[in-house]
N, C-alpha and C. Protein backbone atom coordinates (compact mmCIF):
# COMPACT_ATOMS: atom_id res chain seq x y z
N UNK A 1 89.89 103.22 124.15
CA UNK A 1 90.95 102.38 123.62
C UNK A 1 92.20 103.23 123.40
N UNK A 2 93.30 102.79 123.60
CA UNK A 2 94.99 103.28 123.87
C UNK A 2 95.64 103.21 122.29
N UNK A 3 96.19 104.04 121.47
CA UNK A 3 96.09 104.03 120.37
C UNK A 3 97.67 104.34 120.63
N UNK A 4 98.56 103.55 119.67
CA UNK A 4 100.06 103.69 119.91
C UNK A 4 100.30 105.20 119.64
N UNK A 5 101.70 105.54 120.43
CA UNK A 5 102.00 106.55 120.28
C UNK A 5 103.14 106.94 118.70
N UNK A 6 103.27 106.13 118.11
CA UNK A 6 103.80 106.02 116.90
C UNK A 6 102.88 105.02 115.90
N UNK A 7 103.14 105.72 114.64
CA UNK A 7 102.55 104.55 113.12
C UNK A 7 103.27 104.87 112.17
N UNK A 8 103.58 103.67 111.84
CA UNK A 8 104.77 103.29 111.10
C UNK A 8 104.54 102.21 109.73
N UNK A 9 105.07 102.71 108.62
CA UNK A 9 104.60 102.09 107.50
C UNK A 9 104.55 102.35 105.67
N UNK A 10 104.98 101.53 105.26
CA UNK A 10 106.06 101.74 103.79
C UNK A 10 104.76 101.83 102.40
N UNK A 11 104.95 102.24 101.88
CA UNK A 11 104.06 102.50 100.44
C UNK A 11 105.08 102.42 99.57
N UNK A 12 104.54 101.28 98.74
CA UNK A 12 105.34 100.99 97.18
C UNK A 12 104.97 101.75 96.33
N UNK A 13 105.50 102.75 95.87
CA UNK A 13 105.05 103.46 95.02
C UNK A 13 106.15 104.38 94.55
N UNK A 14 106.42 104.73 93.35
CA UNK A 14 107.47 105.73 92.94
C UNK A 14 107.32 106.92 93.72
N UNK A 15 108.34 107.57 94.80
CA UNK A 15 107.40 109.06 94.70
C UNK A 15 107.76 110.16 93.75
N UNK A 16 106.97 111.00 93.92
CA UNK A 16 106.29 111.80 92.88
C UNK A 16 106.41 113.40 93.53
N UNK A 17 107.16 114.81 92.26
CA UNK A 17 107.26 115.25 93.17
C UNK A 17 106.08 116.39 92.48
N UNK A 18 105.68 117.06 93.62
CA UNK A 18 104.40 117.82 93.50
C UNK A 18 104.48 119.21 93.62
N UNK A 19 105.14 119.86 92.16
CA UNK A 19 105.80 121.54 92.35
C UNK A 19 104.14 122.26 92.82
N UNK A 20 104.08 123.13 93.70
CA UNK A 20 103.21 124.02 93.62
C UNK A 20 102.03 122.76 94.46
N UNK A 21 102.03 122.28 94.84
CA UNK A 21 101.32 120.81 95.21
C UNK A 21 100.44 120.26 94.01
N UNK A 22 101.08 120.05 93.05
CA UNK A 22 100.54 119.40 91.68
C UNK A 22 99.55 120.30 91.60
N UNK A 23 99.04 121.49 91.90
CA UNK A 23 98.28 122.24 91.19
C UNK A 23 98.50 122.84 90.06
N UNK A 24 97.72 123.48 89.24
CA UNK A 24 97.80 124.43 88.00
C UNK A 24 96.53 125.51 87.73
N UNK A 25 97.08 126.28 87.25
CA UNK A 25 96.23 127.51 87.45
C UNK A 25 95.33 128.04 86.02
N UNK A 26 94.71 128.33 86.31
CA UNK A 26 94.37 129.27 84.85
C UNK A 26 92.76 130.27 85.38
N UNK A 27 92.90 131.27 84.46
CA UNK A 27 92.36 132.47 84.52
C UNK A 27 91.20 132.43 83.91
N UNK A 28 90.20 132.67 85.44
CA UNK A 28 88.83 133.11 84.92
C UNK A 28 88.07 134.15 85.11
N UNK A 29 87.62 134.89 84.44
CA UNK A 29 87.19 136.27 84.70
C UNK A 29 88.06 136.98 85.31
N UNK A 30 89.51 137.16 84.70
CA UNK A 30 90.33 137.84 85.50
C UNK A 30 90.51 137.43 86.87
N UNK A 31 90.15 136.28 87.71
CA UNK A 31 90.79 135.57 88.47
C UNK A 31 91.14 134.68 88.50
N UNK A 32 92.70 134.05 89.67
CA UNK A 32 93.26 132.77 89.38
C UNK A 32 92.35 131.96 90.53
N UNK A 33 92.35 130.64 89.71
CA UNK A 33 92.07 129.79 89.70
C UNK A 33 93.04 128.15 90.07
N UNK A 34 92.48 127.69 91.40
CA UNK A 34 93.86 126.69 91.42
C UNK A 34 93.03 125.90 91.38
N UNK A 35 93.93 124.26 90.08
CA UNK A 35 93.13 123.17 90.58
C UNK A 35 93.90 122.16 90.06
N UNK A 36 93.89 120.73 91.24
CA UNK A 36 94.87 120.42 91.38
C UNK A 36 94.88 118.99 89.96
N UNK A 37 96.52 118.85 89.70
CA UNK A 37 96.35 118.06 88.50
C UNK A 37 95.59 116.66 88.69
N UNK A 38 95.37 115.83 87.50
CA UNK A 38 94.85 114.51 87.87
C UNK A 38 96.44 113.54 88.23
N UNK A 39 97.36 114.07 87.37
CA UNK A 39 98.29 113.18 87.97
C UNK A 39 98.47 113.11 89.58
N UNK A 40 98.92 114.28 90.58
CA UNK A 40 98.65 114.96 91.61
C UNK A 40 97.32 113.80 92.37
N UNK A 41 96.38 114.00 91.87
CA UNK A 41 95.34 113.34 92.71
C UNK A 41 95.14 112.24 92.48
N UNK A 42 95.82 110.92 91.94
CA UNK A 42 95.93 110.13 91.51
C UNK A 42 96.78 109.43 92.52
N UNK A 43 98.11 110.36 92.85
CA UNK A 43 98.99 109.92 93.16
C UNK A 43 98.11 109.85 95.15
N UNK A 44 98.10 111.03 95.10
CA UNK A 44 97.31 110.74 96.85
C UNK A 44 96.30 109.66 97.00
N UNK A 45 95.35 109.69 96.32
CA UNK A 45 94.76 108.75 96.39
C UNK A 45 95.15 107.07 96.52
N UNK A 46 96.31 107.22 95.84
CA UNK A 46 97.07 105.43 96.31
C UNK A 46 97.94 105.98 97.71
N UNK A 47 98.53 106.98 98.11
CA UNK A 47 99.19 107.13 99.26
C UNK A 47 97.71 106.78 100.68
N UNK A 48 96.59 107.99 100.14
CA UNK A 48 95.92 108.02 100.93
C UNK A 48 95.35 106.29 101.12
N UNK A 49 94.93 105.58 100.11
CA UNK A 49 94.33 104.12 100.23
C UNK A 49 95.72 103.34 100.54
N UNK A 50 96.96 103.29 100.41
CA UNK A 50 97.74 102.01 101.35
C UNK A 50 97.84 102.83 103.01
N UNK A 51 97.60 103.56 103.04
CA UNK A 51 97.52 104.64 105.13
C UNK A 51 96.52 104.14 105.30
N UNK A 52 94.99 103.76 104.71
CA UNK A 52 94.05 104.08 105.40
C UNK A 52 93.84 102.94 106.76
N UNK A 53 94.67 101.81 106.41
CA UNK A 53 94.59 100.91 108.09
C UNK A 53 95.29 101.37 108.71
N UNK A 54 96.13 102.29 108.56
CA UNK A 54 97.45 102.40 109.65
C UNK A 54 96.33 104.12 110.50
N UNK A 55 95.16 104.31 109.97
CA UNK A 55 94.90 106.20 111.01
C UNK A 55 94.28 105.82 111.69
N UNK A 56 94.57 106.54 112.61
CA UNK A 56 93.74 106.45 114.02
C UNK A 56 92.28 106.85 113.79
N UNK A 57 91.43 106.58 114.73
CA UNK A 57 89.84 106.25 114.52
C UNK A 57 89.74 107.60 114.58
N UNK A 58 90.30 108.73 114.98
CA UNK A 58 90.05 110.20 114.89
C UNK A 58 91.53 110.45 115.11
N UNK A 59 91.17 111.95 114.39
CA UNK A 59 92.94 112.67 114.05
C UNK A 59 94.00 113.02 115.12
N UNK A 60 94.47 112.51 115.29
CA UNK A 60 95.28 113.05 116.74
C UNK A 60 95.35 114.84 116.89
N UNK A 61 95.37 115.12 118.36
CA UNK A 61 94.88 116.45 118.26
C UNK A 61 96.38 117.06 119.16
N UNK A 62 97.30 116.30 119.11
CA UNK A 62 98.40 116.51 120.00
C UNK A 62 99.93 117.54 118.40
N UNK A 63 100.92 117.40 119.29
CA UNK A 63 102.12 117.85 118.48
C UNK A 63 102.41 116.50 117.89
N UNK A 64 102.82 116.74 116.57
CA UNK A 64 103.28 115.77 116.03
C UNK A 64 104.89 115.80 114.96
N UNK A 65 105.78 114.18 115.28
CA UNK A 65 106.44 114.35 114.45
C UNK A 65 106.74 113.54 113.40
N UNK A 66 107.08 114.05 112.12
CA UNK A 66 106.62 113.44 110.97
C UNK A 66 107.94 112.88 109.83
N UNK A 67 107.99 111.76 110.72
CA UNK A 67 109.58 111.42 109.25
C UNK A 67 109.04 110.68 107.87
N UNK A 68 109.60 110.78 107.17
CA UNK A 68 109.43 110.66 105.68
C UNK A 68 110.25 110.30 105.13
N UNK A 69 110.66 109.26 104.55
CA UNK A 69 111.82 108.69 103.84
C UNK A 69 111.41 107.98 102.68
N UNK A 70 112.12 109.05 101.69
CA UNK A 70 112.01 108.37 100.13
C UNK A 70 112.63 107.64 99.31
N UNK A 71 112.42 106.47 98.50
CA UNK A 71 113.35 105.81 98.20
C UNK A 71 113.26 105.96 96.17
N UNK A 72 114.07 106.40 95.67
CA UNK A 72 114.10 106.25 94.28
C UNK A 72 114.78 105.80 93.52
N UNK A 73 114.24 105.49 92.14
CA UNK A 73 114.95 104.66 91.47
C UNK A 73 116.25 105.08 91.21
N UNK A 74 117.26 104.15 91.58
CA UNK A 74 118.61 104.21 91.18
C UNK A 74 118.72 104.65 89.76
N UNK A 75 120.01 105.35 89.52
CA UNK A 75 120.54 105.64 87.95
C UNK A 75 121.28 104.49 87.52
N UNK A 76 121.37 104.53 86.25
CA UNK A 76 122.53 103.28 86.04
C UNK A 76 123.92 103.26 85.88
N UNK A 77 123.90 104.70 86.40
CA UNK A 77 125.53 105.33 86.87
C UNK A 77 125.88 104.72 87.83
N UNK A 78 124.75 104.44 88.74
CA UNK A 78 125.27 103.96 90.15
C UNK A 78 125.09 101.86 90.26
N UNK A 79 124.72 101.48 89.24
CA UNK A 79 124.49 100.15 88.91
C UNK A 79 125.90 99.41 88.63
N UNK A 80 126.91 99.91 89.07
CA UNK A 80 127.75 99.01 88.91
C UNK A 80 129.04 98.32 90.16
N UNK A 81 129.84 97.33 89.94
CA UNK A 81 130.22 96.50 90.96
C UNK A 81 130.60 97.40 92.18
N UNK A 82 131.08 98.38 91.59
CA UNK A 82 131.94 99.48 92.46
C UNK A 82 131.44 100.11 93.76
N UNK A 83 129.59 100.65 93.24
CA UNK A 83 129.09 101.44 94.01
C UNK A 83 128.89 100.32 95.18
N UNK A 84 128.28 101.25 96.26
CA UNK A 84 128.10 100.36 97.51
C UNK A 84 126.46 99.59 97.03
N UNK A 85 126.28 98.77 97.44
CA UNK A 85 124.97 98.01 97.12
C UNK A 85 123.82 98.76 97.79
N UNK A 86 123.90 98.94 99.34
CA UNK A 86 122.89 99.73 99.54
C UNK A 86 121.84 101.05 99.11
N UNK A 87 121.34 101.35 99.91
CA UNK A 87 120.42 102.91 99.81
C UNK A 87 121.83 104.38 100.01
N UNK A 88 121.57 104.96 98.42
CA UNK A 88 123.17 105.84 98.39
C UNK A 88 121.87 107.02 98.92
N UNK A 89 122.46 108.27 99.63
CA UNK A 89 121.99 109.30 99.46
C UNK A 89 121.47 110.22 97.51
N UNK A 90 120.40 110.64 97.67
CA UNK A 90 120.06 111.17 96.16
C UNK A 90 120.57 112.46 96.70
N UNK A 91 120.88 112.94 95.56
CA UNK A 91 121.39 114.25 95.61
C UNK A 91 121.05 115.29 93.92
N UNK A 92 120.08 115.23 93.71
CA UNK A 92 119.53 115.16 92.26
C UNK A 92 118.12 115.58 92.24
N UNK A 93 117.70 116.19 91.47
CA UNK A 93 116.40 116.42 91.37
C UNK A 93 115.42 114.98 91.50
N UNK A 94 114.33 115.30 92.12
CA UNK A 94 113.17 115.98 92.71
C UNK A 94 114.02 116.68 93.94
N UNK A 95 113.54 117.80 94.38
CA UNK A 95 114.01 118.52 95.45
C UNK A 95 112.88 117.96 96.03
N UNK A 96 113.44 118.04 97.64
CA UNK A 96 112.78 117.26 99.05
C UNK A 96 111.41 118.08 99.55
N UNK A 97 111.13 119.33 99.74
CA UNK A 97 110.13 119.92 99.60
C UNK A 97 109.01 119.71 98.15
N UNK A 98 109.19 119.42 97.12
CA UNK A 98 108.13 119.41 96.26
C UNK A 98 107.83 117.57 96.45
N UNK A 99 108.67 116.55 96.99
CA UNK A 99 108.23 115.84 97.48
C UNK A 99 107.22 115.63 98.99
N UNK A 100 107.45 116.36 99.69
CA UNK A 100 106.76 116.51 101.13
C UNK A 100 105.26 116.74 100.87
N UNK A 101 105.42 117.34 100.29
CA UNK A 101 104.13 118.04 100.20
C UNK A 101 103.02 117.77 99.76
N UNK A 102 103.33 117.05 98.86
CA UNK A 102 102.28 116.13 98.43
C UNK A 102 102.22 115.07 98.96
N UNK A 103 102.87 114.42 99.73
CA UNK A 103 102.98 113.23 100.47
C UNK A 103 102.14 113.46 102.09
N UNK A 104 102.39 114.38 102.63
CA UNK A 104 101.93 115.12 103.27
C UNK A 104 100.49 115.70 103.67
N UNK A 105 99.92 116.04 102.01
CA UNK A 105 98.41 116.25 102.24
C UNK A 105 97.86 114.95 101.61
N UNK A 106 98.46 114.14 101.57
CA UNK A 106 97.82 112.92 101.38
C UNK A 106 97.51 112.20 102.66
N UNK A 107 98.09 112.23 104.09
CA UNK A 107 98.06 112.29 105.28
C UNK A 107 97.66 113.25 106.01
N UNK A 108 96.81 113.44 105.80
CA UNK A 108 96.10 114.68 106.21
C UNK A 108 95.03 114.13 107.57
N UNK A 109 94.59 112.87 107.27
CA UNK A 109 93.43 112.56 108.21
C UNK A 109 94.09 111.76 109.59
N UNK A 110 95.40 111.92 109.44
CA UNK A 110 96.41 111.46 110.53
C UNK A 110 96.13 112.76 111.95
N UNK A 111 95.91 114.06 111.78
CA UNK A 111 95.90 115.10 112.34
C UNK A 111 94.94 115.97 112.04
N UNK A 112 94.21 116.65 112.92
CA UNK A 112 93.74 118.04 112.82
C UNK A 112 94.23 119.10 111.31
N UNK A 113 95.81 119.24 111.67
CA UNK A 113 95.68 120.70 111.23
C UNK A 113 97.54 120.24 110.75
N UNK A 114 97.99 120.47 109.79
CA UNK A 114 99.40 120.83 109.50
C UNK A 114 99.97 121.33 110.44
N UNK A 115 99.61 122.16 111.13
CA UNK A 115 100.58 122.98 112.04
C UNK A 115 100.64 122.38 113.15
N UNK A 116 100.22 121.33 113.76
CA UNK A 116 100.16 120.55 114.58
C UNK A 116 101.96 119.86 114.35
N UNK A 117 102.31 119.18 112.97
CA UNK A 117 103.61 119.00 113.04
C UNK A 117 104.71 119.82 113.32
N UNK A 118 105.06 119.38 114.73
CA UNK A 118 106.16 120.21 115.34
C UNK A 118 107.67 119.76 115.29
N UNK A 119 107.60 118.60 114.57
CA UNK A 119 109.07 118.01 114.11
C UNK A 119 108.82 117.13 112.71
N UNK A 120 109.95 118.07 111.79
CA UNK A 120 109.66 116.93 110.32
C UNK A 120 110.93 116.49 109.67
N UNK A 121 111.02 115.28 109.81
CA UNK A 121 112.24 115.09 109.14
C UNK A 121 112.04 114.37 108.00
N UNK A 122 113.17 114.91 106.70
CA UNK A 122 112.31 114.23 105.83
C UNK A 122 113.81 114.14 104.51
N UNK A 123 113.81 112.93 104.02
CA UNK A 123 115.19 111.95 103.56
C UNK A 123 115.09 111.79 102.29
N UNK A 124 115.57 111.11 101.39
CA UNK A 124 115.72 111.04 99.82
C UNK A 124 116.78 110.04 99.51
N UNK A 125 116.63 108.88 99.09
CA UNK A 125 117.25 107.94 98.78
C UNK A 125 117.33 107.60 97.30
N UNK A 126 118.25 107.20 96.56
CA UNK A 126 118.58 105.95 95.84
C UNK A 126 118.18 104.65 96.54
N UNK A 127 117.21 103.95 95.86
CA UNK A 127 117.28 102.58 96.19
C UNK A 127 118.46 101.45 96.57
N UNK A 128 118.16 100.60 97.12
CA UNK A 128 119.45 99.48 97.22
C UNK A 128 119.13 98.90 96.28
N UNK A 129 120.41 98.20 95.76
CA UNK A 129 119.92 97.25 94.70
C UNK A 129 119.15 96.05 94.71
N UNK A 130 118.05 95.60 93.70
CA UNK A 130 117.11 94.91 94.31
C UNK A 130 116.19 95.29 94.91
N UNK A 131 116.02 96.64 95.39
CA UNK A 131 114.37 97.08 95.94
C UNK A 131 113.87 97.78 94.63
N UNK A 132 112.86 98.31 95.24
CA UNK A 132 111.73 99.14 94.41
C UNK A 132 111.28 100.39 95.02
N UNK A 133 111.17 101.21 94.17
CA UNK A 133 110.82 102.83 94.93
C UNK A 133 109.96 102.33 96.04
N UNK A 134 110.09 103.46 97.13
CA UNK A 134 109.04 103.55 98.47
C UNK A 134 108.85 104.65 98.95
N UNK A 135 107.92 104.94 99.71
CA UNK A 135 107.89 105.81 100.77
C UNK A 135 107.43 105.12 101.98
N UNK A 136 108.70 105.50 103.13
CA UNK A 136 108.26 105.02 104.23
C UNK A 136 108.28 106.03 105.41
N UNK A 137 107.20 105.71 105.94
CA UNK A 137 106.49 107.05 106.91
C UNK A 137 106.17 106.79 108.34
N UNK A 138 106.66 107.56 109.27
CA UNK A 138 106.34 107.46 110.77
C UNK A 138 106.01 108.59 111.36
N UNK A 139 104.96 108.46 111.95
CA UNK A 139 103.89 109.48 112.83
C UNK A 139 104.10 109.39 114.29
N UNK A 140 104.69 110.07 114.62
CA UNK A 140 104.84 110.20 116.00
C UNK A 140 104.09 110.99 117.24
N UNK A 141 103.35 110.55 118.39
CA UNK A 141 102.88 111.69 119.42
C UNK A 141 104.05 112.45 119.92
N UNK A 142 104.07 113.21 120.31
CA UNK A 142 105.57 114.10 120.20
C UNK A 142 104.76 114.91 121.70
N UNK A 143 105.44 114.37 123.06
CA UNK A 143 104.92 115.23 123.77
C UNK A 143 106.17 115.96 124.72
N UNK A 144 107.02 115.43 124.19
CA UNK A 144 108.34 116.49 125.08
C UNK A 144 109.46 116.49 123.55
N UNK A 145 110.30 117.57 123.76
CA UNK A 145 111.42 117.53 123.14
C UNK A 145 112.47 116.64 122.97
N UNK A 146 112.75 115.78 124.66
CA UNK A 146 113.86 114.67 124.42
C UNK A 146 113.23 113.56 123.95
N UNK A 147 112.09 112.93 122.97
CA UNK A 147 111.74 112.33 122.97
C UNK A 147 112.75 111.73 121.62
């Protein structure tokens, strides 16, 4: 069976950003110890359960590219007649890497191996007015550059 070469598909959910990939550490017998928070695994676990119709019946074993677009809650700086109504660029903490990343190994059963993604693009929004936080995500087979 012919399995599209793209999957494409939005998760309602605040995202969440994951310093260190929501892990935390602490010392046992004089060694560290990583383990990851419950908030952290909480949060994959709803990423990982709204993906689980969209993965392929086995992990794609090709190059892959991986866009990511986050949508967050507006400030109420930006709630008024003036601003543009749409999705403004965020420019504000959570930084875009401690978001990825956890978003990321929550999609894990999309592919083999991380390093398999050979193109990642990855966005940060203010909501439009009238939506609700999201993450919306597209998986791409990536088998030439001009693609």
């Amino acid at each position: 069976m012919d399995y599209p070469a793209s999957i494409a598909f939005s998760i309602p959910i605040t995202p969440l950003s994951l310093q260190m990939s929501g892990k935390r550490l602490q010392i046992r017998n004089g060694k560290p110890i990583f383990f990851k928070t419950k908030k952290a695994s909480d949060y994959q676990k709803i990423i990982n359960l709204y993906s689980i119709k969209y993965k392929p019946q086995a992990p794609w074993d090709c190059a892959i590219r991986l866009e990511i677009d986050y949508f967050l809650e507006r400030p109420m700086r930006l709630n008024t007649k003036k601003t543009p109504q749409g999705a403004l660029p965020h420019t504000k903490r959570p930084d875009l890497d401690n978001l990825q990343k956890g978003t990321q190994d929550a999609l894990r059963d999309f592919w083999l191996d991380d390093s398999q993604i050979a193109d990642l693009a990855i966005r940060k929004f203010y909501v439009a007015f009238g939506q609700q936080p999201s993450i919306k995500i597209k998986i791409t087979k990536l088998q030439s550059i001009n693609e």
